[in-house]
C-alpha atoms as a PDB file:
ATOM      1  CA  UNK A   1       4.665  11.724  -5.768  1.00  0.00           C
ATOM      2  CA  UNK A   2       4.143   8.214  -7.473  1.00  0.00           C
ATOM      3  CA  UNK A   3       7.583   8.214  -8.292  1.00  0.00           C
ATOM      4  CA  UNK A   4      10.253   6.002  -6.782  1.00  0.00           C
ATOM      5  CA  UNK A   5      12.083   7.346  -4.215  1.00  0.00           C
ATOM      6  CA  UNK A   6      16.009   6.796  -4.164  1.00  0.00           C
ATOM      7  CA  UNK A   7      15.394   5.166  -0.290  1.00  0.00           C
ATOM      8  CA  UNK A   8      12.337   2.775  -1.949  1.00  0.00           C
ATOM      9  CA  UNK A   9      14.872  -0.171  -2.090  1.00  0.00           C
ATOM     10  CA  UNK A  10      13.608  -3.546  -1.979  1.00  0.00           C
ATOM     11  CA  UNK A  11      15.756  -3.945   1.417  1.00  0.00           C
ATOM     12  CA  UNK A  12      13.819  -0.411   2.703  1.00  0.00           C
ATOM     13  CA  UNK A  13      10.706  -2.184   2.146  1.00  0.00           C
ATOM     14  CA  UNK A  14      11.594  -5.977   3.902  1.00  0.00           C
ATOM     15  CA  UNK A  15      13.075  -3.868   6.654  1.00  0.00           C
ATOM     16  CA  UNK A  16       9.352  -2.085   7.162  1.00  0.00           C
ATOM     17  CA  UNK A  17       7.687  -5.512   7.623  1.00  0.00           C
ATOM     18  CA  UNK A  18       5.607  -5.167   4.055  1.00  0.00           C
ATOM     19  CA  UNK A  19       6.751  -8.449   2.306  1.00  0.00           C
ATOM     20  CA  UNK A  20       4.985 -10.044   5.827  1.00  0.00           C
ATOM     21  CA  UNK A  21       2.091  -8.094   5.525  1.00  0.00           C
ATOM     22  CA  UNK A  22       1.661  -9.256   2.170  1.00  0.00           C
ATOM     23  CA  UNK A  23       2.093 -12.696   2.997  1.00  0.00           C
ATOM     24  CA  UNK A  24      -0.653 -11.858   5.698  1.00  0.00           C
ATOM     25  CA  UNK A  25      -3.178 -10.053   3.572  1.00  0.00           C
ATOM     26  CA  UNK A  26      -2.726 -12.696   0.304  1.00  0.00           C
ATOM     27  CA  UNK A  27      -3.369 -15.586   2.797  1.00  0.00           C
ATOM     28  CA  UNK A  28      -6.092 -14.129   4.482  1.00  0.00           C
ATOM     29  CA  UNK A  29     -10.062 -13.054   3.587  1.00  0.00           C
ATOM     30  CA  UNK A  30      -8.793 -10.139   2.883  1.00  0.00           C
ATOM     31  CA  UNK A  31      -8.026 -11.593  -0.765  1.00  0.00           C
ATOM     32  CA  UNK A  32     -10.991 -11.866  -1.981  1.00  0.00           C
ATOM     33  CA  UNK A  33     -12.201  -8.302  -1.297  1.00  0.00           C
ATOM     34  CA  UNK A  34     -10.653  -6.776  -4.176  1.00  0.00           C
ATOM     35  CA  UNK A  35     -10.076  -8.875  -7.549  1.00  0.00           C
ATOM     36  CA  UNK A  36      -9.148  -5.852  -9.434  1.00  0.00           C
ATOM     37  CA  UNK A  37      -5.414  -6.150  -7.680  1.00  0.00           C
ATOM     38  CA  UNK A  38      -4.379  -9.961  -9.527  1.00  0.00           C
ATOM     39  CA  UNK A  39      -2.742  -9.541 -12.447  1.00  0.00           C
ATOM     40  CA  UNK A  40      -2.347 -13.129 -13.080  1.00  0.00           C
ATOM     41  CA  UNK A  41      -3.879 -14.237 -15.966  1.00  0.00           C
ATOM     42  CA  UNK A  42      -5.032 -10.830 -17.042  1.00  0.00           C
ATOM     43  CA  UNK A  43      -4.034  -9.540 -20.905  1.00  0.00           C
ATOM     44  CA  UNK A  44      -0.546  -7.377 -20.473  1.00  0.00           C
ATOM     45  CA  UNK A  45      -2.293  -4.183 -21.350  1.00  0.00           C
ATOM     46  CA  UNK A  46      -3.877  -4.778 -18.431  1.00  0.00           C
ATOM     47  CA  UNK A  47      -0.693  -4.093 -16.359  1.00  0.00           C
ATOM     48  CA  UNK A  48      -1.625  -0.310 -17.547  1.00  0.00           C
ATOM     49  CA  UNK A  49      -4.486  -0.233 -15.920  1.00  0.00           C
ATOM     50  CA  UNK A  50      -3.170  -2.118 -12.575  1.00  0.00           C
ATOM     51  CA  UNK A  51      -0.299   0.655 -12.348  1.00  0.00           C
ATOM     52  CA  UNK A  52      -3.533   3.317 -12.065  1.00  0.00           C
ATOM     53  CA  UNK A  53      -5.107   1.451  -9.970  1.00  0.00           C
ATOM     54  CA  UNK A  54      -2.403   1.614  -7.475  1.00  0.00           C
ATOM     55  CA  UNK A  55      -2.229   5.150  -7.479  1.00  0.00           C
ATOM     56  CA  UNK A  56      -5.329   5.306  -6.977  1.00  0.00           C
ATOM     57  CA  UNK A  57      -5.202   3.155  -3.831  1.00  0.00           C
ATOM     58  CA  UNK A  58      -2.336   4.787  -3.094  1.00  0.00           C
ATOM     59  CA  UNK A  59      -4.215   8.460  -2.684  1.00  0.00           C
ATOM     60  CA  UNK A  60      -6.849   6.438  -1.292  1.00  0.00           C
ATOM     61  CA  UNK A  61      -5.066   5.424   1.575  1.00  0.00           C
ATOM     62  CA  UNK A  62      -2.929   8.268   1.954  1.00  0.00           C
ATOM     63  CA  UNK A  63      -6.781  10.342   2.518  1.00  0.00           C
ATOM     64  CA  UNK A  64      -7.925   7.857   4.617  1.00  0.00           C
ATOM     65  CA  UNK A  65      -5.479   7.809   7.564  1.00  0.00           C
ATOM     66  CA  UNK A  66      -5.102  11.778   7.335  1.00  0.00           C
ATOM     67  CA  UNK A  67      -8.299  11.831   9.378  1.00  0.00           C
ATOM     68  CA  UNK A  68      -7.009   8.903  12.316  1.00  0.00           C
ATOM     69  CA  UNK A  69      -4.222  10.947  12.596  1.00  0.00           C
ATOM     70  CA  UNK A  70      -5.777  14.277  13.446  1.00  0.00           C
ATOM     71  CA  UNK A  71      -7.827  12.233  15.692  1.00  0.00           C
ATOM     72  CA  UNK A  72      -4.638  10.484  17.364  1.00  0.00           C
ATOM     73  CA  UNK A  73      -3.105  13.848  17.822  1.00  0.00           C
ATOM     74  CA  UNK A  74      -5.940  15.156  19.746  1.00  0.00           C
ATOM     75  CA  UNK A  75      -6.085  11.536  21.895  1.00  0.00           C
ATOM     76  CA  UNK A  76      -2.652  12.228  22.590  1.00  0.00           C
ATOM     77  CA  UNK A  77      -3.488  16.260  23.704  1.00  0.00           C
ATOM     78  CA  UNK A  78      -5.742  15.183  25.882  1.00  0.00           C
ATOM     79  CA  UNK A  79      -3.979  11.942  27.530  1.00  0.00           C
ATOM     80  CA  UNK A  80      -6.301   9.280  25.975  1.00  0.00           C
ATOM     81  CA  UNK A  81      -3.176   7.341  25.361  1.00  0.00           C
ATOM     82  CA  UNK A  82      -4.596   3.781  25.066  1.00  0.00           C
ATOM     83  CA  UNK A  83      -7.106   5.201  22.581  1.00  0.00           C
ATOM     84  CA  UNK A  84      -3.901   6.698  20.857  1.00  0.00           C
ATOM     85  CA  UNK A  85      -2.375   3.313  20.511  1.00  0.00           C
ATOM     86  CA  UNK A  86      -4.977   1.475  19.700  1.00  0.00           C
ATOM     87  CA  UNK A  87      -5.726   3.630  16.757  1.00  0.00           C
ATOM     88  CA  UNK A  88      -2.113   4.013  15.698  1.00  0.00           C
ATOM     89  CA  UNK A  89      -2.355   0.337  15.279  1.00  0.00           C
ATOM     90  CA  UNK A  90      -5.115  -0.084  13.646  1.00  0.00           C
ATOM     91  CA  UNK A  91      -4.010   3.363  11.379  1.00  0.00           C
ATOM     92  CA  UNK A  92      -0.822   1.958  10.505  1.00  0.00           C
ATOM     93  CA  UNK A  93      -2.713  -1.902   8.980  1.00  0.00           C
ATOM     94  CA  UNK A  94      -5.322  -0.407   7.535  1.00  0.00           C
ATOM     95  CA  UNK A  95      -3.706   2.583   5.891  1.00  0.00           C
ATOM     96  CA  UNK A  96       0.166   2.537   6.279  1.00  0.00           C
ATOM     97  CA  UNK A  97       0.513  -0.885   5.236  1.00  0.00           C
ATOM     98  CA  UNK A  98      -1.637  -1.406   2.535  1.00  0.00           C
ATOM     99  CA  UNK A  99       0.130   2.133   0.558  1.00  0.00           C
ATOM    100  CA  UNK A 100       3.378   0.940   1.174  1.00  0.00           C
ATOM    101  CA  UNK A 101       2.330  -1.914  -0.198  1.00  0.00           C
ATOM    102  CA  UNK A 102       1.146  -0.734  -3.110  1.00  0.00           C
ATOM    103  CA  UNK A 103       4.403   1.403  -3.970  1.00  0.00           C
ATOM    104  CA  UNK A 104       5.966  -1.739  -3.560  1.00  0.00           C
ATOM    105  CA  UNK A 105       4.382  -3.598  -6.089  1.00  0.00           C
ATOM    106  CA  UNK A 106       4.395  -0.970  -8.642  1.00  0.00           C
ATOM    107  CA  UNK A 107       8.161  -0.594  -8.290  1.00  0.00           C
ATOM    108  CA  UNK A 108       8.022  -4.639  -8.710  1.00  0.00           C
ATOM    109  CA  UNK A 109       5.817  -4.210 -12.079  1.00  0.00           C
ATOM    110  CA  UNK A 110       7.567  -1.370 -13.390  1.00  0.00           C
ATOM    111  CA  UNK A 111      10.803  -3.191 -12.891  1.00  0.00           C
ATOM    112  CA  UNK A 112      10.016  -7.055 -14.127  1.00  0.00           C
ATOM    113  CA  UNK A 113       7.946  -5.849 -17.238  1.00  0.00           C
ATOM    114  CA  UNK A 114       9.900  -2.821 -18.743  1.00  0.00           C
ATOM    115  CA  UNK A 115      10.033  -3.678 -22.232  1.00  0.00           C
ATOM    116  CA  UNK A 116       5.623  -4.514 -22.419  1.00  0.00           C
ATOM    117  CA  UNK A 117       4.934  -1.216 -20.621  1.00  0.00           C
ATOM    118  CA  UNK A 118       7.062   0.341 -23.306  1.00  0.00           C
ATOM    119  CA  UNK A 119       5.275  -1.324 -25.925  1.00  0.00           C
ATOM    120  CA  UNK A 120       1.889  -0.439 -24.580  1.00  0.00           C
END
């Protein structure tokens, strides 16, 4: 499941919008909610650690928007179709976005620092 997907191209992921909603999240309070995700300035065998930790958000995320969308499916049943919308939206930033997000910079890790996970 963590694994790279052949389609999990960095042109995939521009095309889904996630290098803006990084831009937006980095640049925003949101930052300062969770230090745990900079790896700048951290020891390299901390990029071991990082990697887990974005599983781990991964699942996370993955859980949490599981339960929206059983609720959106049942707005959409029973014609509550602004309250569909409204939490697809708010589904996709808070669960979709961040995940894919996450895949993204693990791919991005894995890739630039080959040779220190190796080593670790």
């Amino acid at each position: 499941f963590y694994e790279k997907k052949k389609y999990e191209t960095e042109k995939y992921f521009k095309s889904l919008g996630v290098h803006i909603f990084r831009l937006i999240l980095i640049n925003s309070f949101f930052r300062h909610l969770n230090n745990r995700v900079y790896i700048k300035g951290r020891p390299k065998e901390y990029l071991l650690t990082f990697i887990e930790e974005t599983k781990q958000s991964e699942t996370s995320h993955i859980i949490s928007g599981i339960f929206p969308l059983s609720i959106q499916i049942l707005y959409l049943k029973y014609g509550y179709l602004e309250h569909f919308i409204w939490l697809t939206i708010f589904n996709v930033l808070l669960n979709l976005y961040p995940f894919l997000l996450q895949r993204m910079n693990r791919f991005k890790l894995k890739k630039k620092y080959t040779q220190i996970l190796k080593g670790i």
